[in-house]
Protein backbone atom coordinates (compact mmCIF):
# COMPACT_ATOMS: atom_id res chain seq x y z
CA UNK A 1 -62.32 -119.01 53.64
CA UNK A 2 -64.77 -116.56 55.23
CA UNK A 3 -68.27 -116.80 56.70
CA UNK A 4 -69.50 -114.79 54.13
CA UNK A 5 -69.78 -114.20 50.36
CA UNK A 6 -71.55 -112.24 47.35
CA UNK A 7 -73.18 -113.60 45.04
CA UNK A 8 -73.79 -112.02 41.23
CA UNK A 9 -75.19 -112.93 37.94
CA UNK A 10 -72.25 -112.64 35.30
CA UNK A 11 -73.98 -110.58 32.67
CA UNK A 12 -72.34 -110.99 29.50
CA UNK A 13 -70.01 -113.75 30.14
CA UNK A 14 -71.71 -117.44 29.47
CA UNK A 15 -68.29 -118.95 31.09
CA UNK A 16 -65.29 -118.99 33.67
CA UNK A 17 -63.41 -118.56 30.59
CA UNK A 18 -65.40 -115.34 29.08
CA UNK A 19 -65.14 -113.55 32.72
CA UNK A 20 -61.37 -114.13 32.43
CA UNK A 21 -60.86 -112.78 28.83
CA UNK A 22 -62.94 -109.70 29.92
CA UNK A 23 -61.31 -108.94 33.07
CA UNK A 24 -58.24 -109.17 30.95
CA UNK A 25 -58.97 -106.09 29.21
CA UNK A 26 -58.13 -102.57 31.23
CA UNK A 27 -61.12 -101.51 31.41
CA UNK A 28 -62.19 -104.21 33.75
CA UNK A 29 -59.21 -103.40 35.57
CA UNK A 30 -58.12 -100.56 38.42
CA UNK A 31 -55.21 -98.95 38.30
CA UNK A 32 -53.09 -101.53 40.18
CA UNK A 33 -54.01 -103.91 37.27
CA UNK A 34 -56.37 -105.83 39.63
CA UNK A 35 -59.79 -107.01 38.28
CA UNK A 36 -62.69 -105.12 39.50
CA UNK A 37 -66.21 -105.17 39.49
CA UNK A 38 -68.44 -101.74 40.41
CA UNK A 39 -71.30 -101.78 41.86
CA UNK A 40 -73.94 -98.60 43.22
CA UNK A 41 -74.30 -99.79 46.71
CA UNK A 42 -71.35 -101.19 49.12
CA UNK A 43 -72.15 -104.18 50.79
CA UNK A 44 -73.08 -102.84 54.71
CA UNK A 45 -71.34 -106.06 56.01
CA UNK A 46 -68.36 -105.64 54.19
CA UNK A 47 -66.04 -106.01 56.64
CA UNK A 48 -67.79 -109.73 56.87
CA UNK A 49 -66.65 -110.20 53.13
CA UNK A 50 -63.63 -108.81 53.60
CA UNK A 51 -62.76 -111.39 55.89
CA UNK A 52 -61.64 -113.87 53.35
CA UNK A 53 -64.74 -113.54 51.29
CA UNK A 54 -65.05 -114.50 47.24
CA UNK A 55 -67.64 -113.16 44.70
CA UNK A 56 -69.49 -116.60 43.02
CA UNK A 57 -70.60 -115.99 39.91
CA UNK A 58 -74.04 -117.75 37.65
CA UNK A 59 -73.32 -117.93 34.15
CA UNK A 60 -76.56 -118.43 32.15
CA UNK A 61 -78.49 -120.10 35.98
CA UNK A 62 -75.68 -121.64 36.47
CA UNK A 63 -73.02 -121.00 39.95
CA UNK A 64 -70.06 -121.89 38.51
CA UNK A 65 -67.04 -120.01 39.66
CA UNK A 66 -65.41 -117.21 42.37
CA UNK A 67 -63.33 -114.80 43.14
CA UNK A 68 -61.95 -113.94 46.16
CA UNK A 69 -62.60 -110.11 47.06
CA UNK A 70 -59.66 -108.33 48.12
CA UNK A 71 -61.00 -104.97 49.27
CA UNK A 72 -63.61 -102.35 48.57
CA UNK A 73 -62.57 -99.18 46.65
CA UNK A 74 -64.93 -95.86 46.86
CA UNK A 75 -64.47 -94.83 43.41
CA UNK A 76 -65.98 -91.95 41.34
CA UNK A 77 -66.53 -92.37 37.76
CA UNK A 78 -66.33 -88.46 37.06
CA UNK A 79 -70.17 -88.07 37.33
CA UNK A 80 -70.14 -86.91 40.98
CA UNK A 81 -71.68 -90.46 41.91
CA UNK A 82 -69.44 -92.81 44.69
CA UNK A 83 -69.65 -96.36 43.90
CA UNK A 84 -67.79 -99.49 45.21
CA UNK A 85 -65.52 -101.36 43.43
CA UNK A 86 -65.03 -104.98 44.69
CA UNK A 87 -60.85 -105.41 43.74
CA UNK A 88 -60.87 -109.21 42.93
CA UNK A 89 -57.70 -111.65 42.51
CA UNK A 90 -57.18 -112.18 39.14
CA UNK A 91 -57.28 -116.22 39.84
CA UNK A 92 -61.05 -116.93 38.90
CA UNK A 93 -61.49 -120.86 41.04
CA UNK A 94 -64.11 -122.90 39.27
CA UNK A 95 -66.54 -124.50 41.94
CA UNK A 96 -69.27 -127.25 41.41
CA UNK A 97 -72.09 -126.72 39.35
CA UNK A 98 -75.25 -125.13 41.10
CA UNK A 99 -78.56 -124.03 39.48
CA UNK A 100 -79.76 -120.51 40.58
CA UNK A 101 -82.83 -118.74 39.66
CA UNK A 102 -82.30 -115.09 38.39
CA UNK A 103 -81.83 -112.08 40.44
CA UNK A 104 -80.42 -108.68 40.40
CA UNK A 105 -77.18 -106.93 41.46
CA UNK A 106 -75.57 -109.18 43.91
CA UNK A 107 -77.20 -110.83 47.45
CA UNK A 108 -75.12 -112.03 50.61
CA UNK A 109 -74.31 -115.86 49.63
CA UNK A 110 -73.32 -117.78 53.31
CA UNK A 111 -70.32 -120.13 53.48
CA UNK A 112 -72.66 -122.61 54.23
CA UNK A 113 -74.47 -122.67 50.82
CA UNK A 114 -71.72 -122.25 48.57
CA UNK A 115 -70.31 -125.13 46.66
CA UNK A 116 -67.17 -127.13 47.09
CA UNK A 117 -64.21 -125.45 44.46
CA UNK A 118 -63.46 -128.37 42.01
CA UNK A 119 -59.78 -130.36 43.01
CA UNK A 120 -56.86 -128.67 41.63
CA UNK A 121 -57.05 -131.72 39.26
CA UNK A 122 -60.07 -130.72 37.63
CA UNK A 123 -58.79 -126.77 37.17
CA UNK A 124 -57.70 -127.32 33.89
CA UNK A 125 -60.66 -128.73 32.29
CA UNK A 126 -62.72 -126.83 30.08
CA UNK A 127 -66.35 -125.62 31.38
CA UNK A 128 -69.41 -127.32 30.57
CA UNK A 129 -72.13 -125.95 28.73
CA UNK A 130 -74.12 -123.77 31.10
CA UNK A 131 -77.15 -125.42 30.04
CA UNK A 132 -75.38 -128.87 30.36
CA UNK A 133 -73.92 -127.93 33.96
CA UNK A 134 -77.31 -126.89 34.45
CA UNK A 135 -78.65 -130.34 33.94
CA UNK A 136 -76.16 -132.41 35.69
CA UNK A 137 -76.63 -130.62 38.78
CA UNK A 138 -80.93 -130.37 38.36
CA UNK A 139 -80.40 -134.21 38.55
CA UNK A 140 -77.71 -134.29 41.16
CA UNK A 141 -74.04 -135.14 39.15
CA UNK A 142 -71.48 -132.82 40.27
């Protein structure tokens, strides 16, 4: 896995589950099919991210899953206005529970800080609660 990562606040989604059901839908999707999320701004270090990077996403203060970024499409939404869209793989991996305080748009995230993925063996088990993974990790039980 790469050096570096993003990290965004999942607006909308209180879940790993939620994200997936949205980026089901086509308009979450590019025209290869691939989830995508746009943003205004490409990430200046992008070929850093590139390099094996994910996207982690907070549901409700809560780090709880990534993406691995694929590439970086220059799109334009008809307005005149170029924007990036990050092309993700459509396998969202469920991490450890970390607490984040709120932010906007998305910030560099180092390898270094990012939490463990959960085993393979734990894959398949439903999310907690945000507010419960929230709690569990406050006092340490991952």
């Amino acid at each position: 896995m790469g050096n570096l990562h993003l990290i965004k606040l999942c607006v909308g989604a209180a879940t790993p589950e939620d994200l997936l059901d949205w980026q089901k839908r086509p308009q979450a999707q590019g025209p290869d099919g691939l989830p995508r999320h746009v943003t205004r701004v490409r990430p200046k270090r992008a070929d850093e991210v590139l390099d094996g990077g994910s996207i982690y996403w907070v549901f409700k203060g809560v780090l709880m899953a990534r993406q691995r970024i694929l590439r970086m499409d220059e799109i334009d939404r008809g307005d005149g206005v170029l924007r990036c869209a990050l092309v993700l793989d459509p396998e969202v991996v469920r991490t450890e529970a970390r607490t984040r305080r709120p932010f906007q748009g998305w910030r560099y995230f180092a390898a270094a800080d990012a939490p463990p993925d959960l085993g393979s063996a734990r894959w398949s088990e439903a999310a907690l609660p945000p507010a419960l993974a929230a709690a569990l990790a406050d006092i340490g039980v991952r």
